[in-house]
Protein backbone atom coordinates (compact mmCIF):
# COMPACT_ATOMS: atom_id res chain seq x y z
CA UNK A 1 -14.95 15.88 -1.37
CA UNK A 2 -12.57 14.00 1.20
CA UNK A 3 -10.01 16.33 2.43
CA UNK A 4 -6.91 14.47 3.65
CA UNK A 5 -4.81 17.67 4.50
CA UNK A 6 -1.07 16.90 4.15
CA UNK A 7 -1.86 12.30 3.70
CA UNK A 8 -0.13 11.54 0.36
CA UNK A 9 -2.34 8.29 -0.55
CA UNK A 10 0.77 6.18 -2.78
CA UNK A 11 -0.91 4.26 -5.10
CA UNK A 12 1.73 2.47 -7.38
CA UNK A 13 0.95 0.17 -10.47
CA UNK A 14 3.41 -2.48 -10.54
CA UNK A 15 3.88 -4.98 -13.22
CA UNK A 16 5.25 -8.03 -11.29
CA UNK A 17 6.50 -11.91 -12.20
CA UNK A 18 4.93 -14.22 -10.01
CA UNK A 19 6.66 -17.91 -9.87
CA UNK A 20 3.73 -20.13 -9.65
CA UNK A 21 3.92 -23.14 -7.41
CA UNK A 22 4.77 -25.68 -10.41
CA UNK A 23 7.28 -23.13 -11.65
CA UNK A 24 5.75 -21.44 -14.39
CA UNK A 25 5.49 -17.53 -14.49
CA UNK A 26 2.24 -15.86 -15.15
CA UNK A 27 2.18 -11.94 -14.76
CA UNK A 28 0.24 -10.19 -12.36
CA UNK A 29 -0.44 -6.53 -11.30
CA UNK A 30 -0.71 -4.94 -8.13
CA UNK A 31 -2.09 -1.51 -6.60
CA UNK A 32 0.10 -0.47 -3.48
CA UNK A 33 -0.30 2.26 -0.73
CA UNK A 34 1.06 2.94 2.27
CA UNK A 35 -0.95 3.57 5.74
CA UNK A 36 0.65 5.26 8.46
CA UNK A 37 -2.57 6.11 11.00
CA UNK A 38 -5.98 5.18 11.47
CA UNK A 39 -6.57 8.79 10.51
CA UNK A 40 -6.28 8.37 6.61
CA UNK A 41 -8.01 4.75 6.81
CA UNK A 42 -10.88 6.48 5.11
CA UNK A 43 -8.70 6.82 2.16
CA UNK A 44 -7.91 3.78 1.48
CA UNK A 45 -10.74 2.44 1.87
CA UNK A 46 -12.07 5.01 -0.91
CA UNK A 47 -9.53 3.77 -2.74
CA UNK A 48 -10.25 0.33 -2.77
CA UNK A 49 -13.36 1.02 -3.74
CA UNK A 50 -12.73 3.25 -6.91
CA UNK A 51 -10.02 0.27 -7.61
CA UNK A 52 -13.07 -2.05 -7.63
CA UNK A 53 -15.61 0.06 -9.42
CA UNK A 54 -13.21 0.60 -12.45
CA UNK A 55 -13.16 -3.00 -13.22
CA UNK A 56 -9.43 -3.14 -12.13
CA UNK A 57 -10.55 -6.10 -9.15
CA UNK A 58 -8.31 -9.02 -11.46
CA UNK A 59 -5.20 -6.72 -9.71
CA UNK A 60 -4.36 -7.46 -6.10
CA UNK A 61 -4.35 -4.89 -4.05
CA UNK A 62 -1.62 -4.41 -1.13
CA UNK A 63 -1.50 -2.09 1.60
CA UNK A 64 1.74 -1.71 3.74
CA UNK A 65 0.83 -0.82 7.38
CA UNK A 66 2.78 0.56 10.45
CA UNK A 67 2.20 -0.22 13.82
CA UNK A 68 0.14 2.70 14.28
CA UNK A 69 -3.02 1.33 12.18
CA UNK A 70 -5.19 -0.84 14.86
CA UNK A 71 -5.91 -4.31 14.05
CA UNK A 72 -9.73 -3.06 13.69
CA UNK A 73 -8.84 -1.24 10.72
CA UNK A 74 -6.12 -4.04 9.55
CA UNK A 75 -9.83 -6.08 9.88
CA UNK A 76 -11.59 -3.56 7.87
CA UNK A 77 -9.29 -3.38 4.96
CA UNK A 78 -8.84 -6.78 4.53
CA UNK A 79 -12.89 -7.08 4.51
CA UNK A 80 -12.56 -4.45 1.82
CA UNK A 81 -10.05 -7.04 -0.65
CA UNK A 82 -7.15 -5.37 0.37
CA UNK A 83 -4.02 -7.64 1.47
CA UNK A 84 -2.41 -6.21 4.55
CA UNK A 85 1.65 -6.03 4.50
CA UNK A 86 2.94 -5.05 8.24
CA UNK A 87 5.78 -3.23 8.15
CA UNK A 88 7.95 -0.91 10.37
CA UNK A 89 8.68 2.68 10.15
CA UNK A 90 11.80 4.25 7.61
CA UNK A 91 13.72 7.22 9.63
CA UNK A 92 13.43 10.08 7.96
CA UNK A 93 17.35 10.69 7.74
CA UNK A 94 17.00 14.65 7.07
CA UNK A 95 17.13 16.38 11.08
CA UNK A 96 15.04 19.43 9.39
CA UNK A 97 12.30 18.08 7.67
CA UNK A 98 8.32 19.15 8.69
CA UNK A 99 6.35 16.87 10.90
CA UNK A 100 4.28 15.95 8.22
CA UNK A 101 7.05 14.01 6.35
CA UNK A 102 8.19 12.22 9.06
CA UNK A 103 7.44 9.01 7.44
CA UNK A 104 7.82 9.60 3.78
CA UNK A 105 10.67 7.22 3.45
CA UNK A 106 8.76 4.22 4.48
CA UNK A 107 7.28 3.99 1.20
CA UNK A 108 10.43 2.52 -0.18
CA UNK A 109 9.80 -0.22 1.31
CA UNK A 110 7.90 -1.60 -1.79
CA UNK A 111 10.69 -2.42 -3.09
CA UNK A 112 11.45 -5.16 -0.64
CA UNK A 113 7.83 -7.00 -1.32
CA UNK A 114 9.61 -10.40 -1.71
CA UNK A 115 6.40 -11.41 -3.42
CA UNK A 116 6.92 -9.12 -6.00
CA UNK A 117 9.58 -8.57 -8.61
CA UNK A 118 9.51 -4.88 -10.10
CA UNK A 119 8.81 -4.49 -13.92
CA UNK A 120 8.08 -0.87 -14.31
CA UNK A 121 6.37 1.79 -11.99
């Protein structure tokens, strides 16, 4: 068992309209997660893999990743099928929070996926 201490790995199912390039719409799903650190790279990468080993590869899957993650892991992920967003840190607006949380806003930024239009969570 992979302990990732206080890492909340946000995996989010979105059912998403996709314009195709002659216009038409054709639905497609995607699995999301956020990746603040190197440190939790193992996770997603774990994830990945139990995304592809339940038969759920026709999904894409997207991971959103600060400037912390190196581009050797950036290279790793997208090896393992994942498609790598870049994206930049969300203040944490609350002065007394722990240091653990200090990016836990950040993951509203998949709702700004301009490649993506939100059906249901």
């Amino acid at each position: 068992m992979v302990k990732l201490g206080s890492f909340w790995v946000i995996i989010i199912l979105l059912s998403i309209q996709f314009k195709g390039s002659f216009g038409s719409e054709s639905t497609k799903e995607a699995y999301v997660t956020l990746l603040y650190g190197d440190e939790f790279l193992l996770g997603v990468r774990v994830l990945g893999k139990s995304i592809r080993d339940t038969g759920s590869s026709n999904k894409d899957m997207v991971v959103l990743v600060s400037d912390g993650v190196s581009d050797y892991s950036k290279l790793l992920l997208k090896a393992d099928g994942w498609r790598v967003e870049n994206i930049t840190l969300l203040a944490n607006p609350n002065q007394v929070h722990p240091k653990r949380f200090w990016g836990v806003y950040t993951k509203l930024k998949i709702f700004n996926m301009t490649d993506y239009k939100k059906g249901k969570c």
